[in-house]
Protein backbone atom coordinates (compact mmCIF):
# COMPACT_ATOMS: atom_id res chain seq x y z
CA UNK A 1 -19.85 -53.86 28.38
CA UNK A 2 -21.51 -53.72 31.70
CA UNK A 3 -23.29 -56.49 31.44
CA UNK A 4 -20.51 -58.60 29.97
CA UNK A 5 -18.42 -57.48 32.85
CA UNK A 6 -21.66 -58.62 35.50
CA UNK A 7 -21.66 -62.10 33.21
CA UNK A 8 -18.17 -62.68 34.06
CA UNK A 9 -18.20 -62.04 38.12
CA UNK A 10 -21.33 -64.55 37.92
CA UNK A 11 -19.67 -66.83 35.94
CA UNK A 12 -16.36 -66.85 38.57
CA UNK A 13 -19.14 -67.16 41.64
CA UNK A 14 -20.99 -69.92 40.33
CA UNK A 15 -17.22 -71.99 39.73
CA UNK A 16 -16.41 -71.09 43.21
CA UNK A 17 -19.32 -72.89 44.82
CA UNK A 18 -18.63 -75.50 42.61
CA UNK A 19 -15.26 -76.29 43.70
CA UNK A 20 -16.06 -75.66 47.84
CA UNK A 21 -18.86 -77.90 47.40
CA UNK A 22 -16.53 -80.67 46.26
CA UNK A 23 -14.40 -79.72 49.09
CA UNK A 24 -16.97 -79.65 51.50
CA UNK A 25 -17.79 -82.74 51.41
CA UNK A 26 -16.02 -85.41 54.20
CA UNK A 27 -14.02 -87.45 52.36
CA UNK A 28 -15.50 -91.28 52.25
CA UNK A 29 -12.97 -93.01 55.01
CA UNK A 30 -13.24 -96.39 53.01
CA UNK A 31 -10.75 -98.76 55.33
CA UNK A 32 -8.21 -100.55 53.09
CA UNK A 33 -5.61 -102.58 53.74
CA UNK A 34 -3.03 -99.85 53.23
CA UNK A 35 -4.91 -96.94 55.01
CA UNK A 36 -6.31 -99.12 58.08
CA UNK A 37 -4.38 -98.50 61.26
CA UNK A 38 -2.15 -101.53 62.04
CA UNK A 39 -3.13 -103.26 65.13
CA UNK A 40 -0.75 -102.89 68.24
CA UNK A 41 0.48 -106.84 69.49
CA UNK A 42 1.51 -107.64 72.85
CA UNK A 43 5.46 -107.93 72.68
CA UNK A 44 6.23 -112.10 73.43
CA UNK A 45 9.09 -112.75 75.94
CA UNK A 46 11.94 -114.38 74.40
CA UNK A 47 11.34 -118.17 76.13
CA UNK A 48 14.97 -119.34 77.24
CA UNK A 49 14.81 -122.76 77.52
CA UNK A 50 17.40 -124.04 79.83
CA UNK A 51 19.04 -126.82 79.30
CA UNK A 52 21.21 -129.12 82.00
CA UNK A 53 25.13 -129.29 81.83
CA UNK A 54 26.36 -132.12 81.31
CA UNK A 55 29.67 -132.20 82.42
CA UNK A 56 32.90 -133.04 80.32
CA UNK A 57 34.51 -136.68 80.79
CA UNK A 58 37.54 -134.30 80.96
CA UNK A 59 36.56 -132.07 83.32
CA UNK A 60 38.49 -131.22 86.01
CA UNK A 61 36.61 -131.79 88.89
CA UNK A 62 36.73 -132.99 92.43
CA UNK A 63 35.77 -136.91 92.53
CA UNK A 64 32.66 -137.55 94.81
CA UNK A 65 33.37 -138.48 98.21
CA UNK A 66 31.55 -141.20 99.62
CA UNK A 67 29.87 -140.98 102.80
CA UNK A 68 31.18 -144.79 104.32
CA UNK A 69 34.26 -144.83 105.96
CA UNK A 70 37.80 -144.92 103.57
CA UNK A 71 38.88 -148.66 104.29
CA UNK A 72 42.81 -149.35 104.68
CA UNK A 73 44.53 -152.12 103.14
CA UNK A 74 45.10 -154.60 105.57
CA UNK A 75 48.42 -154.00 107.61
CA UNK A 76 51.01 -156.96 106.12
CA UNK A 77 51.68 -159.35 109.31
CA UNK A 78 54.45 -160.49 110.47
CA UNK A 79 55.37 -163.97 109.87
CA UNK A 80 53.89 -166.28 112.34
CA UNK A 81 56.33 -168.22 114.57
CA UNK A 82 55.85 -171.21 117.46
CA UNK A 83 55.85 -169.15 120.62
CA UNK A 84 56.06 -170.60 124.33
CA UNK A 85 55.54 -168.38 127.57
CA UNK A 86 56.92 -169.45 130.70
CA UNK A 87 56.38 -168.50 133.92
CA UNK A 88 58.52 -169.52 137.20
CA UNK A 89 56.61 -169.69 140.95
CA UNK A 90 58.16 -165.57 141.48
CA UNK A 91 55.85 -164.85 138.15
CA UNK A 92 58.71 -163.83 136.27
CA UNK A 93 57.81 -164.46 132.81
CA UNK A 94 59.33 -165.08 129.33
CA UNK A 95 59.04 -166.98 126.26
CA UNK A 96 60.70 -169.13 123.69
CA UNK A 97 59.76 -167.78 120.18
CA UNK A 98 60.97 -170.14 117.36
CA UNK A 99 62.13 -168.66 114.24
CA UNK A 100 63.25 -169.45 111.02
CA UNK A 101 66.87 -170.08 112.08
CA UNK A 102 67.03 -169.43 115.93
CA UNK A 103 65.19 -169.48 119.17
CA UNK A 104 64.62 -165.80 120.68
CA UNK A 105 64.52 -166.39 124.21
CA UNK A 106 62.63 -163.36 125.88
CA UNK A 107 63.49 -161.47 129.10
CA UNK A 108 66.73 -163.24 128.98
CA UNK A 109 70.12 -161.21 128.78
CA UNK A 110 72.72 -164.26 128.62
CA UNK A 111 74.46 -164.85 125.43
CA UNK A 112 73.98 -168.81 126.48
CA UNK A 113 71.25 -170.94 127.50
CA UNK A 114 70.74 -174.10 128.53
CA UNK A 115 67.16 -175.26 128.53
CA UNK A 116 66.31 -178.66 130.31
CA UNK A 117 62.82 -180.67 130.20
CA UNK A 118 62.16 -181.92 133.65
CA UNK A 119 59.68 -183.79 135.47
CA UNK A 120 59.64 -184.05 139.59
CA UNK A 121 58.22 -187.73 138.71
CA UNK A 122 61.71 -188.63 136.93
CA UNK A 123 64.94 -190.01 138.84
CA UNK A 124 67.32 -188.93 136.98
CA UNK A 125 66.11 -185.31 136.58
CA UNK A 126 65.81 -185.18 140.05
CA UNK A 127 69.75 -186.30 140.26
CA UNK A 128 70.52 -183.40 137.70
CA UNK A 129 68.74 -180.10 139.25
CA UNK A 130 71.87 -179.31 142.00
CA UNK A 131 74.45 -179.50 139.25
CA UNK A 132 72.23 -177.07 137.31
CA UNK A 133 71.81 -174.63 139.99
CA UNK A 134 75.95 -175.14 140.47
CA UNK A 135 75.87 -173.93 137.12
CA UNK A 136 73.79 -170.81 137.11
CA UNK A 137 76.01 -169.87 140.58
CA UNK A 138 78.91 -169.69 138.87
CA UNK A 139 78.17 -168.36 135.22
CA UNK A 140 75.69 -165.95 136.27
CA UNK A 141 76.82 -163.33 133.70
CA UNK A 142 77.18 -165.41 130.68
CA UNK A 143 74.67 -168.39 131.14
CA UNK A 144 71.04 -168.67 132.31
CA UNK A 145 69.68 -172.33 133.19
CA UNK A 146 66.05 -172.10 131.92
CA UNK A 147 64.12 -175.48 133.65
CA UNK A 148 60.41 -176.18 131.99
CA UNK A 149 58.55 -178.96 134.04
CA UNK A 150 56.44 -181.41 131.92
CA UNK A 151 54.49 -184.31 132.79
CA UNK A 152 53.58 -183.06 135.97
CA UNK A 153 50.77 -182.39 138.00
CA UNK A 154 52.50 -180.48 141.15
CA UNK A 155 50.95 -177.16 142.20
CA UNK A 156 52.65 -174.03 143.10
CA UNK A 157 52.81 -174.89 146.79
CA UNK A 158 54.07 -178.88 145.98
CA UNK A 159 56.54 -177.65 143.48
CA UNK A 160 58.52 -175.22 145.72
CA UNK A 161 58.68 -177.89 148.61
CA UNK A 162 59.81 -180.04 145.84
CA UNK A 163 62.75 -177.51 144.48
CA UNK A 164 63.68 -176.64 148.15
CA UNK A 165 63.94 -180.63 149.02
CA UNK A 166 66.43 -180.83 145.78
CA UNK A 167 68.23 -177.93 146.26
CA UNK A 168 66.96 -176.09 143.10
CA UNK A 169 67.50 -172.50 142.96
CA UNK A 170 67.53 -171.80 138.89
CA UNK A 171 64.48 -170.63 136.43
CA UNK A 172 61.83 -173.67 136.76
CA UNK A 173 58.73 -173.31 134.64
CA UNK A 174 55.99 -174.66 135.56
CA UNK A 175 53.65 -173.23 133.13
CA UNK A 176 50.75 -175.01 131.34
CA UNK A 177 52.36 -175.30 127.81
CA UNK A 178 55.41 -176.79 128.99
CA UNK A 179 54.12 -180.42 127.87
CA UNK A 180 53.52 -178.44 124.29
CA UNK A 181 57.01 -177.39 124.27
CA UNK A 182 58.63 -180.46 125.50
CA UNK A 183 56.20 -182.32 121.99
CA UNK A 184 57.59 -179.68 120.02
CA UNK A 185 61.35 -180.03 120.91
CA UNK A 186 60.75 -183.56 120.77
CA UNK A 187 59.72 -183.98 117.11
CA UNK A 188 62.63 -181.31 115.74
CA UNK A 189 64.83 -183.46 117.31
CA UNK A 190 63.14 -186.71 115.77
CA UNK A 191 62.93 -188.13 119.48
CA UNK A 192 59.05 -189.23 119.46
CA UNK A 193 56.36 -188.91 121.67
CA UNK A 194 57.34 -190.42 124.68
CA UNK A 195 60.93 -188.52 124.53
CA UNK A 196 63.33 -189.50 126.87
CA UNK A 197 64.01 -186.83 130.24
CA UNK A 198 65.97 -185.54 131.04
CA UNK A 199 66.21 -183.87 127.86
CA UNK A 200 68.68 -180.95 127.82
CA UNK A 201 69.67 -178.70 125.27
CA UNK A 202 72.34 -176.03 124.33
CA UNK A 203 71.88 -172.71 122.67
CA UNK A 204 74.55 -169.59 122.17
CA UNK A 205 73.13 -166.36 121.08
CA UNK A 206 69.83 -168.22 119.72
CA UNK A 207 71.39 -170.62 117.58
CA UNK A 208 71.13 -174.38 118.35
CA UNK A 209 73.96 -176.22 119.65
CA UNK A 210 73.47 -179.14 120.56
CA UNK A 211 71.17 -181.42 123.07
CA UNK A 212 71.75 -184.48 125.22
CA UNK A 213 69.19 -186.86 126.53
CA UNK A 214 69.34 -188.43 129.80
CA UNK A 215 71.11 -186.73 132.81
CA UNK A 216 74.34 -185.05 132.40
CA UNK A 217 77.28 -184.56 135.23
CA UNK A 218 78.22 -181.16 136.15
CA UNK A 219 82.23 -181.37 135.20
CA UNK A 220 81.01 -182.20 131.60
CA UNK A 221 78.30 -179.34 131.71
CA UNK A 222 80.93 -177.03 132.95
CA UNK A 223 83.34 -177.60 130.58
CA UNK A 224 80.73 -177.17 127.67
CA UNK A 225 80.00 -173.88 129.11
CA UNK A 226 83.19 -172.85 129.30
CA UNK A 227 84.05 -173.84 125.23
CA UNK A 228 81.15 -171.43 124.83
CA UNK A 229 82.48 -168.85 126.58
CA UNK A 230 85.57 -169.20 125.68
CA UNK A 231 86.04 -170.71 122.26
């Protein structure tokens, strides 16, 4: 019984050393696609790709400003009418502007004017200039006797000898567009070129009223001035 007991204790040893021995030994690390160890990749950056804006037709945004100067329209002018300056020896100046239906007579305050064409070279107007300065005398308030010299070649100095000699003491132009005056008077009044002098003619408050050609006595002036002032 002994010996089957010593059989059986040898029999348990020699299954022990059996099973360490297959337990001893290292397991065979045999790399396989499940067991190997993943390999660690670099993290990418997300890539942003930027992309201009392309702004709306719609949107509400500032227009552009250029850098060249804004440019105005062009300011409307005013209509463009015949215009005359005068100018007396005391260089008191004026002008005769020509409008649609009127004369505008600058610097001059008198509801009535009587403009005459003169010319030291012509009898008659040389008859004429006392009665007009008889005229201004006595209607100073209501009537100024505006003279214009044409065809005439008299300087400053001749042409005050030449009003003192004839007693002239009214406005007497003697400016260098008289001549183009007395051609433009001359064709509204369908009197030609070589227009008759002296040539005299009547306005009230701008408006035309009438002219006369040749020299004109002072009771008949006088009494047209007074119609005017007093109608």
């Amino acid at each position: 019984m002994v010996r089957n007991y010593l059989y059986l204790i040898l029999g348990v040893l020699l299954l022990s050393f059996q099973g360490c021995g297959s337990d001893s030994k290292a397991p065979s690390r045999t790399s396989s696609p499940a067991n190997a160890p993943k390999s660690r990749e670099l993290p990418t950056p997300p890539v942003s790709v930027e992309t201009p804006s392309v702004p709306k037709a719609n949107a509400s945004r500032p227009p552009a400003r250029s850098s060249l100067p804004e440019t105005k329209p062009p300011a409307k002018r005013e209509a463009s009418f015949p215009h005359f300056p005068l100018r007396d020896l005391d260089h008191r100046s004026s002008a005769l502007i020509f409008e649609k239906d009127r004369v505008r007579f600058q610097n001059i305050r008198q509801r009535i004017v009587i403009l005459t064409l003169l010319s030291d070279r012509c009898a008659p107007c040389r008859g004429m200039m006392p009665y007009l300065t008889m005229l201004q005398k006595k209607y100073a308030k209501d009537l100024f006797v505006l003279g214009v010299l044409v065809r005439s070649d008299l300087d400053d100095e001749e042409l005050r000898r030449f009003m003192r000699r004839h007693e002239s003491n009214f406005y007497l132009s003697n400016h260098p567009d008289g001549d183009r005056l007395g051609s433009f008077l001359a064709s509204r009044l369908d009197l030609g070129s070589n227009y008759p002098l002296p040539l005299t003619l009547i306005y009230k408050d701008g408006k035309y009223i009438m002219h006369i050609q040749g020299a004109v006595p002072y009771e008949m002036l006088s009494h047209l001035v007074e119609g005017l002032i007093h109608p």
